[in-house]
PDB file of N, CA and C in Angstrom:
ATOM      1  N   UNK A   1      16.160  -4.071 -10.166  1.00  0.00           N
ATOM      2  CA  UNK A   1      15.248  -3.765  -9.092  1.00  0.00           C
ATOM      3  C   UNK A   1      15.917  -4.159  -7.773  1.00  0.00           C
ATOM      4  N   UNK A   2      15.644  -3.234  -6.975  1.00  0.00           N
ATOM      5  CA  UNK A   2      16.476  -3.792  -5.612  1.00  0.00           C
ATOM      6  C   UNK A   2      15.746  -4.479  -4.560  1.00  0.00           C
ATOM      7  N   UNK A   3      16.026  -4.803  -3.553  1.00  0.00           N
ATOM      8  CA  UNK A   3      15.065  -5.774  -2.542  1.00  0.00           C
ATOM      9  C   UNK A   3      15.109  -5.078  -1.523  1.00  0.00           C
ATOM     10  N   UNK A   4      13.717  -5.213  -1.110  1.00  0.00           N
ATOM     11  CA  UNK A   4      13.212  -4.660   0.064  1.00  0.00           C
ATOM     12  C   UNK A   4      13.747  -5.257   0.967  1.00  0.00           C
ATOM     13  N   UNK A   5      14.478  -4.532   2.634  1.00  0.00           N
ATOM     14  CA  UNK A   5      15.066  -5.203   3.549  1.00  0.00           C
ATOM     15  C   UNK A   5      13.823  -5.138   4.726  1.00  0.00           C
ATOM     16  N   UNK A   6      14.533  -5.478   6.036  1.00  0.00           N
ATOM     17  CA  UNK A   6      13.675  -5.519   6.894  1.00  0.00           C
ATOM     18  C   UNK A   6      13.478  -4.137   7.554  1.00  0.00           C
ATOM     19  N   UNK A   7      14.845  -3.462   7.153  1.00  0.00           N
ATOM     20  CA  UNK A   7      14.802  -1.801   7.788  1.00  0.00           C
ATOM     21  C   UNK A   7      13.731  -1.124   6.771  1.00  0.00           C
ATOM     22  N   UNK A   8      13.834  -1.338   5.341  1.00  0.00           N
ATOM     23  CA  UNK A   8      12.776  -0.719   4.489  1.00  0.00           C
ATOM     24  C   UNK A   8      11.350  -1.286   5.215  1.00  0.00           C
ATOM     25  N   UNK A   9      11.142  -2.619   5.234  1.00  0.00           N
ATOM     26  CA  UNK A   9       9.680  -3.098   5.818  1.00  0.00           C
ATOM     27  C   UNK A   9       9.388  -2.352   7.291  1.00  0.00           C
ATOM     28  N   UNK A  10      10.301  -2.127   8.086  1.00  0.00           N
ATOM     29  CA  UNK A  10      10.209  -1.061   9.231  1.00  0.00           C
ATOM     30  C   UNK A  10       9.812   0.111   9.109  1.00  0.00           C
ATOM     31  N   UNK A  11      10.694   0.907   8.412  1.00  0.00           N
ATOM     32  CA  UNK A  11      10.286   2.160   7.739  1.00  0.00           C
ATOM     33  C   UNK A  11       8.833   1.926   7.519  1.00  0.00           C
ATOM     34  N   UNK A  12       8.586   1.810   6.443  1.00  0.00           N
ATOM     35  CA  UNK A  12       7.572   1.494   5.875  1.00  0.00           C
ATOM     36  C   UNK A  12       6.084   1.744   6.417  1.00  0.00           C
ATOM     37  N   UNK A  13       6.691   0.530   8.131  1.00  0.00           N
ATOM     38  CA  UNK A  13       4.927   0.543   8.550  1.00  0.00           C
ATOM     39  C   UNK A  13       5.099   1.795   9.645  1.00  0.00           C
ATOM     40  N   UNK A  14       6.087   1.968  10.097  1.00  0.00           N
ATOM     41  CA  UNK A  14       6.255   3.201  10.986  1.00  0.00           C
ATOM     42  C   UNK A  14       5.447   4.417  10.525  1.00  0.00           C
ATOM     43  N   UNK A  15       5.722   4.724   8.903  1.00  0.00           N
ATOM     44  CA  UNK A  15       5.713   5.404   8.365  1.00  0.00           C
ATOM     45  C   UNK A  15       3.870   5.405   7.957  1.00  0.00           C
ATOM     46  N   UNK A  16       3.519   4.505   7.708  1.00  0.00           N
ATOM     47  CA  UNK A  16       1.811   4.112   7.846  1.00  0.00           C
ATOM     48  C   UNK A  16       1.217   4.261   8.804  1.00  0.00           C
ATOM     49  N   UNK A  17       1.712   3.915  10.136  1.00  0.00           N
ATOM     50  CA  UNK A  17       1.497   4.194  11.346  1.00  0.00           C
ATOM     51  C   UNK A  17       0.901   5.411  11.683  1.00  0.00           C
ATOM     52  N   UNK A  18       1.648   6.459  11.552  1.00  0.00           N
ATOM     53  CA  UNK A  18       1.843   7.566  11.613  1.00  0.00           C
ATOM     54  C   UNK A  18       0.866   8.394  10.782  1.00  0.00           C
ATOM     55  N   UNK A  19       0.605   7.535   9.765  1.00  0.00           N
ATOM     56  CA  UNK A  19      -0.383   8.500   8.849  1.00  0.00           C
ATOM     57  C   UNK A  19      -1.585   8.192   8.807  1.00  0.00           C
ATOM     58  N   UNK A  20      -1.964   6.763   9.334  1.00  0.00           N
ATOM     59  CA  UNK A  20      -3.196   6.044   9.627  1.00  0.00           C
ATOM     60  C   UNK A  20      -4.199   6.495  10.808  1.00  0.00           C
ATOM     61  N   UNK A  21      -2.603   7.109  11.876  1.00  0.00           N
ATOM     62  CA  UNK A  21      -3.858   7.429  13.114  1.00  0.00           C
ATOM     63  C   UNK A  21      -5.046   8.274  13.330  1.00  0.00           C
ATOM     64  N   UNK A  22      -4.383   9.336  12.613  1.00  0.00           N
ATOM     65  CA  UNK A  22      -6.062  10.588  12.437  1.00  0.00           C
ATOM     66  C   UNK A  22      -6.842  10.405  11.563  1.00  0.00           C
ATOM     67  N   UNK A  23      -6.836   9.303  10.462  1.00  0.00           N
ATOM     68  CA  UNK A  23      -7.692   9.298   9.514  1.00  0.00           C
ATOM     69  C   UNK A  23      -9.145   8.729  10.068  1.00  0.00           C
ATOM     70  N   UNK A  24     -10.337   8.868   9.694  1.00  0.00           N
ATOM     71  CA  UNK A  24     -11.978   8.827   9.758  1.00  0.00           C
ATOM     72  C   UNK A  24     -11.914   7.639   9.233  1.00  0.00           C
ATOM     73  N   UNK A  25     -13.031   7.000   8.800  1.00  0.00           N
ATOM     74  CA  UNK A  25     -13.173   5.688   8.459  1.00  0.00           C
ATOM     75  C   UNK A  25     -13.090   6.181   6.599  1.00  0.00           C
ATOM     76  N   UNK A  26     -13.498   7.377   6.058  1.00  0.00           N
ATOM     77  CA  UNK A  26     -13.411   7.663   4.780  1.00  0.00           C
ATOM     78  C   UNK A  26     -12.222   7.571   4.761  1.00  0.00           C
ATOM     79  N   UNK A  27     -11.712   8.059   5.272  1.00  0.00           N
ATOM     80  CA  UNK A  27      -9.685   8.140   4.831  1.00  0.00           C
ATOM     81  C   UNK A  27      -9.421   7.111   5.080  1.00  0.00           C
ATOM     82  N   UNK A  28      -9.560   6.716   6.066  1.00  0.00           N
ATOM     83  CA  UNK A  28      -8.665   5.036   5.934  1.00  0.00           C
ATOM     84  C   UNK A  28      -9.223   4.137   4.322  1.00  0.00           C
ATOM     85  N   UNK A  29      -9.877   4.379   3.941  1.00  0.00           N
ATOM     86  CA  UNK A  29     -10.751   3.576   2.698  1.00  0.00           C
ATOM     87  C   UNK A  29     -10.012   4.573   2.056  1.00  0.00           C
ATOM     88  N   UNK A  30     -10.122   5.426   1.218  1.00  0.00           N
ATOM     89  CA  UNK A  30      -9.094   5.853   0.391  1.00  0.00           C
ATOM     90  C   UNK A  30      -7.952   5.701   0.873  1.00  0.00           C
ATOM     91  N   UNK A  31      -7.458   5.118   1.687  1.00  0.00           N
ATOM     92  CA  UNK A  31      -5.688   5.165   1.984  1.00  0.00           C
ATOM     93  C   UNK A  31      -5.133   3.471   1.554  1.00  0.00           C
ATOM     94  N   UNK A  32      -6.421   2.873   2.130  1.00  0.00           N
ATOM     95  CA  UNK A  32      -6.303   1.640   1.385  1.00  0.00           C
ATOM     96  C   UNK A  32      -5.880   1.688   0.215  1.00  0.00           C
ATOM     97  N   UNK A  33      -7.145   2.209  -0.798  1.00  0.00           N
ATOM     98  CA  UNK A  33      -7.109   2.039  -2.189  1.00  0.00           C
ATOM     99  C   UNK A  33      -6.223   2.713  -2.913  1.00  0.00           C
ATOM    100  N   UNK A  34      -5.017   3.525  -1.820  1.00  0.00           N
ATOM    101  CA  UNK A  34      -4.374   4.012  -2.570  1.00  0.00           C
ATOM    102  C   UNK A  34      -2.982   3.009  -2.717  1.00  0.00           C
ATOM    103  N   UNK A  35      -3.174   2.047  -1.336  1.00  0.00           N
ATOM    104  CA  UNK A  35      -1.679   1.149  -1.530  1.00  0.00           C
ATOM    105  C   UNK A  35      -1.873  -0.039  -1.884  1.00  0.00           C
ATOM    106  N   UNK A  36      -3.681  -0.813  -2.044  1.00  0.00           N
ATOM    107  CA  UNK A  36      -3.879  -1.969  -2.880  1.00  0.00           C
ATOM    108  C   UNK A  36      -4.003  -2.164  -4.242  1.00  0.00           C
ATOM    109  N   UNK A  37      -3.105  -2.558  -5.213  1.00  0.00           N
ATOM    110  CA  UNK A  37      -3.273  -2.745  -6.479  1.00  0.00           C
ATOM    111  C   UNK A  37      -4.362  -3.331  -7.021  1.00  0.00           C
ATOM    112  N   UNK A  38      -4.458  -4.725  -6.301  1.00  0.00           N
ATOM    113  CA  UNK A  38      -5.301  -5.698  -7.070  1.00  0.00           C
ATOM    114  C   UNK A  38      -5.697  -6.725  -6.041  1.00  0.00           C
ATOM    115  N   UNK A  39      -6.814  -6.872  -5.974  1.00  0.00           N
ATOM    116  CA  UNK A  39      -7.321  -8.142  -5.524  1.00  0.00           C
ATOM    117  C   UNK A  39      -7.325  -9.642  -5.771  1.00  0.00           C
ATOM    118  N   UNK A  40      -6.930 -10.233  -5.766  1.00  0.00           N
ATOM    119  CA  UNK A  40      -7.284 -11.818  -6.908  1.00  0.00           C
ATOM    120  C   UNK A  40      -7.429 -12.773  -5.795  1.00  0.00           C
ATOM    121  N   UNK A  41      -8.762 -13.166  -5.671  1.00  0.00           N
ATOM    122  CA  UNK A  41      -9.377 -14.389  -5.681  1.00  0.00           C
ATOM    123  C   UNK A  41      -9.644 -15.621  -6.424  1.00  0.00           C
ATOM    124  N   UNK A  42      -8.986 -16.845  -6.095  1.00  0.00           N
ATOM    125  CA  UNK A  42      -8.928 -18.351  -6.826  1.00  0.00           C
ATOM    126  C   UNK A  42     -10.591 -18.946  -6.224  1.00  0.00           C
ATOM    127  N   UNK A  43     -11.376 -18.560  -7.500  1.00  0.00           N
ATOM    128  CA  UNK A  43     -12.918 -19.262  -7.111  1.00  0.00           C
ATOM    129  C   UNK A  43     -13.094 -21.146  -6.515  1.00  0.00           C
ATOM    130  N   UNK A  44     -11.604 -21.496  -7.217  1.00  0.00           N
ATOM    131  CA  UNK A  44     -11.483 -23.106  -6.455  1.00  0.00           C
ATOM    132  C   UNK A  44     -11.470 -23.225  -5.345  1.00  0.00           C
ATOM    133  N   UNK A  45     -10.448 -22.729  -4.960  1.00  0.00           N
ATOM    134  CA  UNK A  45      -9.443 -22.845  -4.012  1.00  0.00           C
ATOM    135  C   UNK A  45     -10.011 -21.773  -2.736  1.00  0.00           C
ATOM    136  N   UNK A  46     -10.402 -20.684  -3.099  1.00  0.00           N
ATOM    137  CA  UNK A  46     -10.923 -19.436  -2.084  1.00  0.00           C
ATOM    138  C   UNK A  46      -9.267 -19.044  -1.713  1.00  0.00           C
ATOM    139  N   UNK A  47      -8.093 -19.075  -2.202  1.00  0.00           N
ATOM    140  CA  UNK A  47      -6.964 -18.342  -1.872  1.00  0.00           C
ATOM    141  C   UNK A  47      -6.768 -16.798  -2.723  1.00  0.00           C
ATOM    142  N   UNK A  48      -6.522 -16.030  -1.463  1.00  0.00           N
ATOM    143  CA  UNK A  48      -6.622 -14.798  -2.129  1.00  0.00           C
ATOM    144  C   UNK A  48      -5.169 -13.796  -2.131  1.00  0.00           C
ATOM    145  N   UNK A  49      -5.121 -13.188  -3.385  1.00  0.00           N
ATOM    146  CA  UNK A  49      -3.880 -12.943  -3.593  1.00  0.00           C
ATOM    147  C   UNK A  49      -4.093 -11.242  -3.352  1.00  0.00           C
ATOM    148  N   UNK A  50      -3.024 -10.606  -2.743  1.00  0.00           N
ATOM    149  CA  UNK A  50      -3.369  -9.293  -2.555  1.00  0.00           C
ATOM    150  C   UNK A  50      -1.836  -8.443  -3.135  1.00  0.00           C
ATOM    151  N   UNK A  51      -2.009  -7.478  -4.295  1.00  0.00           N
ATOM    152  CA  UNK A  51      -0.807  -7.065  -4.781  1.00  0.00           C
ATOM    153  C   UNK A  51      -0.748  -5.364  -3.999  1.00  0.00           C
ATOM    154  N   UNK A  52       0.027  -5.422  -3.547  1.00  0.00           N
ATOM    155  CA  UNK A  52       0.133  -4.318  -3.169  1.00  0.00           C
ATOM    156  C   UNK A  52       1.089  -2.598  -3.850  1.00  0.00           C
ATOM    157  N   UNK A  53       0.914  -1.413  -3.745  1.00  0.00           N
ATOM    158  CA  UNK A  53       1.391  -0.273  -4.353  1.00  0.00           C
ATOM    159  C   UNK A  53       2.590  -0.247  -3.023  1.00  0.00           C
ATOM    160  N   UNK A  54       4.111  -0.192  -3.147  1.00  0.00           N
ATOM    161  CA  UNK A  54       4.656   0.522  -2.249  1.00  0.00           C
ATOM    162  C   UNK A  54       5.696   1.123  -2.254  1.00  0.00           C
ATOM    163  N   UNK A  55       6.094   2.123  -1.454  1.00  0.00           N
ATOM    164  CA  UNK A  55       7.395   3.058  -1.793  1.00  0.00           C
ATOM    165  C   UNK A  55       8.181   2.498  -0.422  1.00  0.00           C
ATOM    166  N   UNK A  56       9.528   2.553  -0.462  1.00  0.00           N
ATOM    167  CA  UNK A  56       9.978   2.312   0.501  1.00  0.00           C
ATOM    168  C   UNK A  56      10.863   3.698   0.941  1.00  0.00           C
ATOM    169  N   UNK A  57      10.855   4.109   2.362  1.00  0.00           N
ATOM    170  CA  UNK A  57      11.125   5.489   2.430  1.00  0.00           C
ATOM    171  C   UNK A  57      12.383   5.639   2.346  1.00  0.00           C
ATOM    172  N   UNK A  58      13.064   5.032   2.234  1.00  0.00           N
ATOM    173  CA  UNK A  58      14.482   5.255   2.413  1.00  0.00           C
ATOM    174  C   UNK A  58      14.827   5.314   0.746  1.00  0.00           C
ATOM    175  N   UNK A  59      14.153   5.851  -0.205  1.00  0.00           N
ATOM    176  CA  UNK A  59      14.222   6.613  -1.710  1.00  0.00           C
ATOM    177  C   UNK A  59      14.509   4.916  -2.158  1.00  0.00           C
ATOM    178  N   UNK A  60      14.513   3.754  -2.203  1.00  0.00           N
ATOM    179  CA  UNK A  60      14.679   2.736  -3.349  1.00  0.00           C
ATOM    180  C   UNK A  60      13.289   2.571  -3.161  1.00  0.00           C
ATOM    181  N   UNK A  61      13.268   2.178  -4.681  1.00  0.00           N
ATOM    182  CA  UNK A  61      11.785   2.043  -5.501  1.00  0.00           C
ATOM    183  C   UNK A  61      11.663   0.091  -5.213  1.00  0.00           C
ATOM    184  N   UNK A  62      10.336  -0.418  -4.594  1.00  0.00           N
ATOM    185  CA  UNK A  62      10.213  -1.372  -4.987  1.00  0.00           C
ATOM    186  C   UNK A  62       9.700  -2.360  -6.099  1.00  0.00           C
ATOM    187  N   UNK A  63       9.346  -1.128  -7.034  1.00  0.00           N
ATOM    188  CA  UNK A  63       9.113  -1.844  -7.942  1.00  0.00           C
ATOM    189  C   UNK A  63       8.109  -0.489  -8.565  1.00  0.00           C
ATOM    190  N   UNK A  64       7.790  -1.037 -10.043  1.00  0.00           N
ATOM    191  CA  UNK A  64       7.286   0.639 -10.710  1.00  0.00           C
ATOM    192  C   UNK A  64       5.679   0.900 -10.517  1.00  0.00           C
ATOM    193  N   UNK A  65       5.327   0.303  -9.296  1.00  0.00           N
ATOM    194  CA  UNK A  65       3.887   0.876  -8.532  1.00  0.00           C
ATOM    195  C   UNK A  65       4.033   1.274  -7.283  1.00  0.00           C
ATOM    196  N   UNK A  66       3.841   2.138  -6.999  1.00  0.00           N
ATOM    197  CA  UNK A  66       4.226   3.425  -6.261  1.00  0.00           C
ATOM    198  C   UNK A  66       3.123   4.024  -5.423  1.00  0.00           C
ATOM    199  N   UNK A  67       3.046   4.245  -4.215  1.00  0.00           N
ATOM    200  CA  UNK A  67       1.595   4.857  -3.894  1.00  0.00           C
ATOM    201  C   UNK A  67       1.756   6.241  -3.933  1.00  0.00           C
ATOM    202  N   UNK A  68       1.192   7.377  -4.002  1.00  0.00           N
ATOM    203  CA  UNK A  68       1.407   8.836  -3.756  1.00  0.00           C
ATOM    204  C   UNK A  68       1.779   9.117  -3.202  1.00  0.00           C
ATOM    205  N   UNK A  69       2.841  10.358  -2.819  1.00  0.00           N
ATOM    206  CA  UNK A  69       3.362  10.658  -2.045  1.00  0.00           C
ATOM    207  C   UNK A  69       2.874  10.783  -0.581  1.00  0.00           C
ATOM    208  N   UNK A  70       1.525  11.183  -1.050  1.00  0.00           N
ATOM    209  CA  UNK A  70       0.699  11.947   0.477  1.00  0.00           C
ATOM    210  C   UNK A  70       0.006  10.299   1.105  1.00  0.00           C
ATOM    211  N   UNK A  71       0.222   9.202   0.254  1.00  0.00           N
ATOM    212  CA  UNK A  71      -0.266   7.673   0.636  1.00  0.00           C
ATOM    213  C   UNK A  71      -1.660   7.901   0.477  1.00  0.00           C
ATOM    214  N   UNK A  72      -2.593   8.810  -0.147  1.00  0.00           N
ATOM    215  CA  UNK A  72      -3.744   8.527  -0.196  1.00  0.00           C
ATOM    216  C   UNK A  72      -3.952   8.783  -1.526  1.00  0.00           C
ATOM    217  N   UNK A  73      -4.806   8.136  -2.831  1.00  0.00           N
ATOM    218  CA  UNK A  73      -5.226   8.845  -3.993  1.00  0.00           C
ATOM    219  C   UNK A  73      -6.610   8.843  -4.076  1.00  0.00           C
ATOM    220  N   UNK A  74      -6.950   9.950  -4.796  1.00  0.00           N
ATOM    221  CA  UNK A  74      -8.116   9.992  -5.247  1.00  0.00           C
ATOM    222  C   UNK A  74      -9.111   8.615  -4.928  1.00  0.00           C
ATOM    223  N   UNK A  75     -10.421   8.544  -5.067  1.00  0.00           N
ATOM    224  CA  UNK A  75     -11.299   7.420  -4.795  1.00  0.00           C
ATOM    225  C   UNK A  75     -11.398   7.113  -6.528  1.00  0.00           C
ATOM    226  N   UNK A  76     -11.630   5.390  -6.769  1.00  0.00           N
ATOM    227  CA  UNK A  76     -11.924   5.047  -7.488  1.00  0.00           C
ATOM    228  C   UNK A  76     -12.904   5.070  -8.073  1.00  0.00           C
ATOM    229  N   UNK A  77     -13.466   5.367  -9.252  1.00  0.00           N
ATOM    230  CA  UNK A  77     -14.702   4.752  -9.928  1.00  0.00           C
ATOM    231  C   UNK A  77     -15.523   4.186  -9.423  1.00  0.00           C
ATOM    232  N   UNK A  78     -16.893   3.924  -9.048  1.00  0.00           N
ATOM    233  CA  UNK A  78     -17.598   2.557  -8.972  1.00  0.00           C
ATOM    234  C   UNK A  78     -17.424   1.907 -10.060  1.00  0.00           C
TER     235      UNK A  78
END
């Protein structure tokens, strides 16, 4: 697996940037849920862990969760 640099983390939000601005408040909520994996909350502690889906644009994979190409998927289940 390769490591994300700071030019990939650049890319990255540039690249969110860009796709975030015209979205409605519905799209931004599916755009979320398309790049948050998982939530985890420590009921002790109240520290919250947030896993995230991401592609880095410059074609290396950060790992084998991936958001869609178009950065938005489908809405979840209730």
């Amino acid at each position: 697996m390769s490591e994300i640099t700071g030019k990939d983390t650049k890319s990255m939000l540039e690249h969110l940037t860009e796709e975030i601005s015209g979205l409605d408040r519905s799209g931004l909520r599916n755009l979320i849920r398309g790049l948050v994996d998982r939530i985890t909350l420590d009921p002790a502690t109240l520290c919250c862990r947030i896993d995230y889906r991401l592609q880095v644009i410059s074609g290396q994979k950060s790992g084998d969760k991936m958001a869609s190409p178009g950065g938005v998927e489908p809405p979840l289940p209730p």
